[in-house]
PDB file of N, CA and C in Angstrom:
ATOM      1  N   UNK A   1      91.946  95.108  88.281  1.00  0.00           N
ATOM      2  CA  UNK A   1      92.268  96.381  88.910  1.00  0.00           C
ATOM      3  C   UNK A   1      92.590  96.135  90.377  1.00  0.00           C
ATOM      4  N   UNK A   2      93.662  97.014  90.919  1.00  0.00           N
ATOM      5  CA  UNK A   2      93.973  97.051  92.271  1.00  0.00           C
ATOM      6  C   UNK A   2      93.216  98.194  92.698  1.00  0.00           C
ATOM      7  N   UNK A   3      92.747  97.867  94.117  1.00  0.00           N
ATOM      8  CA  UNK A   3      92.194  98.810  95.081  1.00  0.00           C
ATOM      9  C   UNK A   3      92.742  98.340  96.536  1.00  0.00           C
ATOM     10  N   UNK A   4      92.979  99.122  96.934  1.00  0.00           N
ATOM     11  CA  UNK A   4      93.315  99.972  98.505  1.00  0.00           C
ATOM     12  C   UNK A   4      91.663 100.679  99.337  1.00  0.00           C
ATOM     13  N   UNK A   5      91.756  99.762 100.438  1.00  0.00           N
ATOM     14  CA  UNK A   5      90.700  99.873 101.067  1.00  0.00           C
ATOM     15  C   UNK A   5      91.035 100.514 102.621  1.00  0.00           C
ATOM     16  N   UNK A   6      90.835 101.717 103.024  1.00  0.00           N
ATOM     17  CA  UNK A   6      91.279 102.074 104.269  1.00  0.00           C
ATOM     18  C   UNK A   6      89.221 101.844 105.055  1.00  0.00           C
ATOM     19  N   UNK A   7      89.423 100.949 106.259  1.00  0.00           N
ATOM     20  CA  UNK A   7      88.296 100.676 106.901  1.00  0.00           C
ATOM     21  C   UNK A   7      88.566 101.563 108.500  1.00  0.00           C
ATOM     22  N   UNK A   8      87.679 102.034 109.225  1.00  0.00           N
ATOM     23  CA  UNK A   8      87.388 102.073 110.330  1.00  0.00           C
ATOM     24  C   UNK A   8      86.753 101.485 111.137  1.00  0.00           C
ATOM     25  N   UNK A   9      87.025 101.184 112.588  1.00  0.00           N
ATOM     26  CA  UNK A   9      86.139 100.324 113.124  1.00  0.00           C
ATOM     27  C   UNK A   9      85.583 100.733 114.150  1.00  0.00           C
ATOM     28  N   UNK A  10      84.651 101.107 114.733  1.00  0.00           N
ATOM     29  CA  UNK A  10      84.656 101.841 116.030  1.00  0.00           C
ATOM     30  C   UNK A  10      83.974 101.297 116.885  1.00  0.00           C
ATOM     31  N   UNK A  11      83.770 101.488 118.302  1.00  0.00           N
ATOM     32  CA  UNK A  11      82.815 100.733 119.491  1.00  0.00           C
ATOM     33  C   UNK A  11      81.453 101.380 119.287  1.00  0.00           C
ATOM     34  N   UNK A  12      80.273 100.523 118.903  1.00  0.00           N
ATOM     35  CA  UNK A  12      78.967 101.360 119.021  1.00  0.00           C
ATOM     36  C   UNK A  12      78.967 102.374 119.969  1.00  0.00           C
ATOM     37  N   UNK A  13      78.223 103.554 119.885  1.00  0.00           N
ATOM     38  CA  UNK A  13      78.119 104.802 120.650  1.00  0.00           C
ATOM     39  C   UNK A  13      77.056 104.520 121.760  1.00  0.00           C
ATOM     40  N   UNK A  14      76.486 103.449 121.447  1.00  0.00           N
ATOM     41  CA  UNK A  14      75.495 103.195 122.721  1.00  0.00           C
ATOM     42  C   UNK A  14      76.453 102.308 123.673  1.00  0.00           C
ATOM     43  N   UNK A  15      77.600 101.962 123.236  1.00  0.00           N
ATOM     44  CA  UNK A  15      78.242 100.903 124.495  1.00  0.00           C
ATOM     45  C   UNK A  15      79.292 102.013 125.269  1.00  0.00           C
ATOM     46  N   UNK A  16      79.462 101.338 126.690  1.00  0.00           N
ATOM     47  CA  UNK A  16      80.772 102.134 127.139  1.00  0.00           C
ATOM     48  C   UNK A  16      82.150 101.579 126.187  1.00  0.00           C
ATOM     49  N   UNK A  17      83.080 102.754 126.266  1.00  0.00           N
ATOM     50  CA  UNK A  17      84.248 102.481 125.372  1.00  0.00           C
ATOM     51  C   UNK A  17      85.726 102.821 126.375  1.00  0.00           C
ATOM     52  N   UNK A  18      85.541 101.369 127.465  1.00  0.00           N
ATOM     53  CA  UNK A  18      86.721 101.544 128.517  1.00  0.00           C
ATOM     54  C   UNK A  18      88.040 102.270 127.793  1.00  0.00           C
ATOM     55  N   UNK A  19      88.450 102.022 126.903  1.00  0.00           N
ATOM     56  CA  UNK A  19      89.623 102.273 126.551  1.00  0.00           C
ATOM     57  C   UNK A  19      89.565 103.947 126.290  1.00  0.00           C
ATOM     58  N   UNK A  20      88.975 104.405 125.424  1.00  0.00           N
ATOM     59  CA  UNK A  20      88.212 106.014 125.421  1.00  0.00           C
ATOM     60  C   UNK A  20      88.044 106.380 126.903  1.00  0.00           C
ATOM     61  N   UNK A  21      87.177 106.279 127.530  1.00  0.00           N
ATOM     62  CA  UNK A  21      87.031 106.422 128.935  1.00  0.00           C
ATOM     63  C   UNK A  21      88.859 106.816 129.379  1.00  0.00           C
ATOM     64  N   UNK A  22      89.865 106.207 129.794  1.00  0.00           N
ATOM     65  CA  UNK A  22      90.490 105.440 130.074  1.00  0.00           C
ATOM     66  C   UNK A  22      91.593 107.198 129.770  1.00  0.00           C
ATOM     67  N   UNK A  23      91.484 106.943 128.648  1.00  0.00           N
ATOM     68  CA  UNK A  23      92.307 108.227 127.756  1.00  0.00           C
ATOM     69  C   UNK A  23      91.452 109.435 127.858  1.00  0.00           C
ATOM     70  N   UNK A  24      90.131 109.714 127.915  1.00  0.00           N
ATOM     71  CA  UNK A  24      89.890 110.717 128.179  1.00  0.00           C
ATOM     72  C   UNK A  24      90.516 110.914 129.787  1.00  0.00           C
ATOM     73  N   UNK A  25      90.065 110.340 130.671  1.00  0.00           N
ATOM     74  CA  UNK A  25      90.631 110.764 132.532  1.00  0.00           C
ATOM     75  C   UNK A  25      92.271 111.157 131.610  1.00  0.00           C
ATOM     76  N   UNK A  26      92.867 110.545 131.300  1.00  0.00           N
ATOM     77  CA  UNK A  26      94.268 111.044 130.844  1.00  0.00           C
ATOM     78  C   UNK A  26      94.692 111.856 130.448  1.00  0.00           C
ATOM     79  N   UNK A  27      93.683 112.777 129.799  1.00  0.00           N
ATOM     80  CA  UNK A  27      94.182 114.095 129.387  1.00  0.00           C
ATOM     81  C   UNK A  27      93.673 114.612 130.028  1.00  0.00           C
ATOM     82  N   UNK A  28      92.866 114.907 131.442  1.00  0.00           N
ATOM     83  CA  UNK A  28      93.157 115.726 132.028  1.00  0.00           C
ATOM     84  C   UNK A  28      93.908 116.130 132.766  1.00  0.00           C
ATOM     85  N   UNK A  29      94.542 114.986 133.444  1.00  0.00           N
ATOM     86  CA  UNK A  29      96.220 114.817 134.212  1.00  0.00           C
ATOM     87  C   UNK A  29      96.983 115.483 133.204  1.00  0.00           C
ATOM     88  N   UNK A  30      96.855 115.249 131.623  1.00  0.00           N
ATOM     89  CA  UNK A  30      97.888 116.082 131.428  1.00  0.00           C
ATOM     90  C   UNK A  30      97.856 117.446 131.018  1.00  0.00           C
ATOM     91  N   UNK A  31      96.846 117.758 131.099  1.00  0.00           N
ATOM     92  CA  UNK A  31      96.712 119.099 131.515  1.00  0.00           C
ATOM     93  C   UNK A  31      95.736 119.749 130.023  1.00  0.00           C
ATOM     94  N   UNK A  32      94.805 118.920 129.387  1.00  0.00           N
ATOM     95  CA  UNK A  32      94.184 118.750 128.541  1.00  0.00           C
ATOM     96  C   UNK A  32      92.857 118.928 128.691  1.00  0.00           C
ATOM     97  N   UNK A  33      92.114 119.466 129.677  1.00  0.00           N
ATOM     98  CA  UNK A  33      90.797 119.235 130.296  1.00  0.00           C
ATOM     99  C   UNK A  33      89.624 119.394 129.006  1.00  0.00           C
ATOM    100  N   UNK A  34      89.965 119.919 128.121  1.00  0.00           N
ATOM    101  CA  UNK A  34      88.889 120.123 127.008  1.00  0.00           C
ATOM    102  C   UNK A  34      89.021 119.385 125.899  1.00  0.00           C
ATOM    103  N   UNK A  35      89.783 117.977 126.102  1.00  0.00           N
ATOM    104  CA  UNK A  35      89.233 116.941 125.496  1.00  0.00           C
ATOM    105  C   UNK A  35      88.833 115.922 126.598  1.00  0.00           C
ATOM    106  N   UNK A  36      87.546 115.683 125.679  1.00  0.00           N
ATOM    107  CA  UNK A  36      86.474 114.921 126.311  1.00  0.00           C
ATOM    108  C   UNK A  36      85.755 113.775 125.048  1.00  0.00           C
ATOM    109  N   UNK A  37      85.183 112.644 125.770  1.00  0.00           N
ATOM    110  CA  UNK A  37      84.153 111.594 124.930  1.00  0.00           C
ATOM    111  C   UNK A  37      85.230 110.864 124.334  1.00  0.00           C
ATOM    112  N   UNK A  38      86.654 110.499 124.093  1.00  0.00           N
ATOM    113  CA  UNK A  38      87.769 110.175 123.524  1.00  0.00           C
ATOM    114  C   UNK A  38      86.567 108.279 123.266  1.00  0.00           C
ATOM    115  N   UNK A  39      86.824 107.849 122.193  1.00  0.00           N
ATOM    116  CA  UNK A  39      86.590 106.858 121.452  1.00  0.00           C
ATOM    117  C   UNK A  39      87.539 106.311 120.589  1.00  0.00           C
ATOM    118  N   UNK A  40      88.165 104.595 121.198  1.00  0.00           N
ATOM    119  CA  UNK A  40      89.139 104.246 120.635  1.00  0.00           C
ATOM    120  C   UNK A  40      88.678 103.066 119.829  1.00  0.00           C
ATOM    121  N   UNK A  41      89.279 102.696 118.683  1.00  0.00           N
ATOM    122  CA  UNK A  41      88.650 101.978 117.319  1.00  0.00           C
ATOM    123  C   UNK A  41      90.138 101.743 117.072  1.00  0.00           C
ATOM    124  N   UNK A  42      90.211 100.857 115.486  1.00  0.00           N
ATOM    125  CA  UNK A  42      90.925  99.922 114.897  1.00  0.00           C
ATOM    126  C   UNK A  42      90.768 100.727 113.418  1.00  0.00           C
ATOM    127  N   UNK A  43      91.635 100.600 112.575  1.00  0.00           N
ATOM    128  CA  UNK A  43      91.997 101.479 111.564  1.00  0.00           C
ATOM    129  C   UNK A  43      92.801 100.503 111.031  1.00  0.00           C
ATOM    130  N   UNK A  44      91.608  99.847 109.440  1.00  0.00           N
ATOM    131  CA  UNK A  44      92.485  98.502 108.856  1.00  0.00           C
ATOM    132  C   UNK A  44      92.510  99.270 107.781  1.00  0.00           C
ATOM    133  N   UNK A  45      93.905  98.765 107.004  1.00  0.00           N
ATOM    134  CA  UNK A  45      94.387  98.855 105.475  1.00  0.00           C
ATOM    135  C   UNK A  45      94.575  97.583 104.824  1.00  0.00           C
ATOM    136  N   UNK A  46      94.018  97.450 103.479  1.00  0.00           N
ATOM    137  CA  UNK A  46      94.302  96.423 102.659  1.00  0.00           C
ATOM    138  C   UNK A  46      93.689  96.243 101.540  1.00  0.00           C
ATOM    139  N   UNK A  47      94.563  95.665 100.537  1.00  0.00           N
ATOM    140  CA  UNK A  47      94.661  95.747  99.113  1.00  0.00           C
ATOM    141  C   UNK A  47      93.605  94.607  98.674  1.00  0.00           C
ATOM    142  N   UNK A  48      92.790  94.651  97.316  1.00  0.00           N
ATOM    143  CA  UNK A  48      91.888  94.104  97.027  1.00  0.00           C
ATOM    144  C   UNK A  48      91.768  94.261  95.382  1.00  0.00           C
ATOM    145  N   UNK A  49      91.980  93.125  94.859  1.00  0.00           N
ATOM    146  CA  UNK A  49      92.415  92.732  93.374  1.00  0.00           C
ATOM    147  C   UNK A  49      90.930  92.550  92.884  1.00  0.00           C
ATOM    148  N   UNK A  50      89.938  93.306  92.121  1.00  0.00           N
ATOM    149  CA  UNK A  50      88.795  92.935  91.489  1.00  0.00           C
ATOM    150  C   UNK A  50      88.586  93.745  90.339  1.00  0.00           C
ATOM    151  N   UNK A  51      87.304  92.817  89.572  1.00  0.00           N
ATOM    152  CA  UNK A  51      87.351  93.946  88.348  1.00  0.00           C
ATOM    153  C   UNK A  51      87.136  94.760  87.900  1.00  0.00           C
ATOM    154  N   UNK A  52      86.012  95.262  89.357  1.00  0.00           N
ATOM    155  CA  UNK A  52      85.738  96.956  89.169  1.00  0.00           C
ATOM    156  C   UNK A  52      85.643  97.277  90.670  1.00  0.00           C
ATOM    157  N   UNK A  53      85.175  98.804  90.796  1.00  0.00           N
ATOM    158  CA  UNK A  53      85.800  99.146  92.343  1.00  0.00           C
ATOM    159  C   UNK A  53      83.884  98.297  92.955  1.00  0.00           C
ATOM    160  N   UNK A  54      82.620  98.026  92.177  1.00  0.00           N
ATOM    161  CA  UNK A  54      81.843  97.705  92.868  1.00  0.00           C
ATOM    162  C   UNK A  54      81.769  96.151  93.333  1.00  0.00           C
ATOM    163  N   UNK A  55      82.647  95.761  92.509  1.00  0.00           N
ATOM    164  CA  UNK A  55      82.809  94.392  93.013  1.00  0.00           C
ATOM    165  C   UNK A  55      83.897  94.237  94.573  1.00  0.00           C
ATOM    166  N   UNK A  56      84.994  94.952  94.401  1.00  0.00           N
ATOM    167  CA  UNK A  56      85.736  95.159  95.316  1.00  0.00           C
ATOM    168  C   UNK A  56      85.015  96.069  96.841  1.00  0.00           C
ATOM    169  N   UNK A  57      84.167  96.951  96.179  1.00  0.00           N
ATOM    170  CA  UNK A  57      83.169  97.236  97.661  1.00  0.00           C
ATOM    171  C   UNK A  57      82.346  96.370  98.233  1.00  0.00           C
ATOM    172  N   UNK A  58      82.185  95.400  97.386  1.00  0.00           N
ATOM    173  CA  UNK A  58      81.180  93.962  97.674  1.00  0.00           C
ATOM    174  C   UNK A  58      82.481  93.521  98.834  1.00  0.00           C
ATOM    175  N   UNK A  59      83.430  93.085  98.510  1.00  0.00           N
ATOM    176  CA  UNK A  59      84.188  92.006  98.840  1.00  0.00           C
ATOM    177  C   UNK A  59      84.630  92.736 100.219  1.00  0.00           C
ATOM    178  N   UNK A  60      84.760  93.516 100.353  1.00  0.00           N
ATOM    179  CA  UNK A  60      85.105  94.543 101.425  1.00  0.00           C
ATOM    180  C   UNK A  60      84.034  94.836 102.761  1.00  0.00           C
ATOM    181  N   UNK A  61      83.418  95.177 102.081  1.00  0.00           N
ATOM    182  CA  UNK A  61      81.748  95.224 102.765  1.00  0.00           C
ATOM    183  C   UNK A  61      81.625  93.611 103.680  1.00  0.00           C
ATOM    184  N   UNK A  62      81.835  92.470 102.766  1.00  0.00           N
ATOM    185  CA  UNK A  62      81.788  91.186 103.260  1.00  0.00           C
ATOM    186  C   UNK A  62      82.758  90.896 104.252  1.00  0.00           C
ATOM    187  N   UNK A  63      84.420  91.179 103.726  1.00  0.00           N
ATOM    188  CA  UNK A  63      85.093  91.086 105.294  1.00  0.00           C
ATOM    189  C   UNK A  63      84.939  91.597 106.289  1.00  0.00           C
ATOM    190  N   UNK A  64      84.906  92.839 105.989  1.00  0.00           N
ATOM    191  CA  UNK A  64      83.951  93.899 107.543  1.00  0.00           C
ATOM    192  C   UNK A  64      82.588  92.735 108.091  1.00  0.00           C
ATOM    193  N   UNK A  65      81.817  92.649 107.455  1.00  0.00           N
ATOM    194  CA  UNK A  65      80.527  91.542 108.179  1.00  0.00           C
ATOM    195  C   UNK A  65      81.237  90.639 108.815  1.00  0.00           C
ATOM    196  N   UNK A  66      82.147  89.859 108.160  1.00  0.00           N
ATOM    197  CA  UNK A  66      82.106  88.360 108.433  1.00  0.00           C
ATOM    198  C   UNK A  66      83.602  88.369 109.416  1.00  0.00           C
ATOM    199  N   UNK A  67      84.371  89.321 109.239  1.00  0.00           N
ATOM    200  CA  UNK A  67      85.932  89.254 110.080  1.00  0.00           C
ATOM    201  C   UNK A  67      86.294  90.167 110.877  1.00  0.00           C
ATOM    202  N   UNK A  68      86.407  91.111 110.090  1.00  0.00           N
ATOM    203  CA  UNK A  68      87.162  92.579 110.552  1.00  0.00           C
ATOM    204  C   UNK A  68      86.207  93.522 111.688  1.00  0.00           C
ATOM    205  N   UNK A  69      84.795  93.270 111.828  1.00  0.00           N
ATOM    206  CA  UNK A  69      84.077  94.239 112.749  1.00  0.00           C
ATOM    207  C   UNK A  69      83.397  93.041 113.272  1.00  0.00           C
ATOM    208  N   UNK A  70      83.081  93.160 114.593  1.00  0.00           N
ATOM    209  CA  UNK A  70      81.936  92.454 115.417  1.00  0.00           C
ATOM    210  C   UNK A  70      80.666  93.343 115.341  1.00  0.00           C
ATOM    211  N   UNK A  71      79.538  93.073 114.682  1.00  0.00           N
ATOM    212  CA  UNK A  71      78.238  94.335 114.929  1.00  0.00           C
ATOM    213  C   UNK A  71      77.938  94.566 115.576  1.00  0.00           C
ATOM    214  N   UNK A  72      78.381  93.118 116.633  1.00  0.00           N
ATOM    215  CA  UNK A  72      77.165  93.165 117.788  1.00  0.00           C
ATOM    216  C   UNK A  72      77.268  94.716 118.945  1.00  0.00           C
ATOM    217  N   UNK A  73      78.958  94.575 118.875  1.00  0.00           N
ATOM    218  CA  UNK A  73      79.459  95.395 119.531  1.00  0.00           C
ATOM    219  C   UNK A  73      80.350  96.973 118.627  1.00  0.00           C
ATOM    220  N   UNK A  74      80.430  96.880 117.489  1.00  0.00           N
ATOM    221  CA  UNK A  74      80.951  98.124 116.477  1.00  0.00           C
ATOM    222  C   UNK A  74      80.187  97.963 115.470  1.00  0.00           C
ATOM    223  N   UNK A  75      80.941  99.357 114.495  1.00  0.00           N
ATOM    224  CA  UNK A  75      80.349  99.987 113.649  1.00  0.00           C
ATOM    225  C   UNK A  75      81.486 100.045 112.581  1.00  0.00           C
ATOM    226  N   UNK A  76      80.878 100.004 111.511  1.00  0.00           N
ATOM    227  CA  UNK A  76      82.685 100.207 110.559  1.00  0.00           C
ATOM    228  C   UNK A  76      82.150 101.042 109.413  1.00  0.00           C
ATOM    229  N   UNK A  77      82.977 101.553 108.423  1.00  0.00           N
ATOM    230  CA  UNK A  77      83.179 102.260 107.567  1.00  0.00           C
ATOM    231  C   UNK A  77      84.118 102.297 106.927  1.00  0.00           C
ATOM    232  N   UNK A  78      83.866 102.188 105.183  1.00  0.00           N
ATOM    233  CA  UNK A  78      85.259 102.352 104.589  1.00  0.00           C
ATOM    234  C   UNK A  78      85.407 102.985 103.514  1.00  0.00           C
ATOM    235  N   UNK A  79      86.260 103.289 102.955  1.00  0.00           N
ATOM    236  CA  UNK A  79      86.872 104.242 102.023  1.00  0.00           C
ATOM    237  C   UNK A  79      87.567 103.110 100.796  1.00  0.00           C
ATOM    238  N   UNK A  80      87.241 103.239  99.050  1.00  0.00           N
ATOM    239  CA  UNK A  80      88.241 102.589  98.307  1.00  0.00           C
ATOM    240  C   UNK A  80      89.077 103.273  97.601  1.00  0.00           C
ATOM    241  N   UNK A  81      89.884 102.971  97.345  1.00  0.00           N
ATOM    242  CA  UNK A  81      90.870 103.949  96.592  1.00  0.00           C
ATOM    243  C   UNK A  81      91.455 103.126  95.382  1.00  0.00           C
ATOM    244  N   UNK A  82      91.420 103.599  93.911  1.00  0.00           N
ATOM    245  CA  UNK A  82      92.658 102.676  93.103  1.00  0.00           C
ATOM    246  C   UNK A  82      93.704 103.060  93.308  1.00  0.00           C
ATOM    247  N   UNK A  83      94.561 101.731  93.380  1.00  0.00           N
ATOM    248  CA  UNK A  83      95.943 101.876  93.110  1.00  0.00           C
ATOM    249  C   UNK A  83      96.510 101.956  91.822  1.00  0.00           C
TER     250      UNK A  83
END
């Protein structure tokens, strides 16, 4: 079975998130003042060939640990979908 894995990645909420920071001051220049706390993250897609969707949440779960998220510093979450 094919599965489609959409992951999120985000900066822990206890760290500063320069880039968020960065874009929030930005919308208030543009004339946006009531967005605020802006938090910027990584938004991975990718396909995953296994023989059921719990094996494929295994395998998924494992690239997030071992590649796709740093813990030390984020948080991730993901979604599977069949194709």
């Amino acid at each position: 079975m094919k599965f489609r894995a959409e992951i999120d990645v985000m900066p822990l909420k206890a760290l500063l998130d320069p880039q968020g920071k960065a874009v929030t001051g930005s919308m208030k220049n543009l004339g946006l003042p009531e967005i605020e706390n802006v938090r910027i993250g990584k938004h991975i897609t990718l396909e995953i060939e296994a023989d059921s969707k719990d094996i494929a949440n295994t395998k998924v779960d494992e690239a997030c640990k071992k590649l796709l998220a740093n813990q030390i510093m984020e948080s991730y979450e993901f979604e599977l979908f069949e194709n």
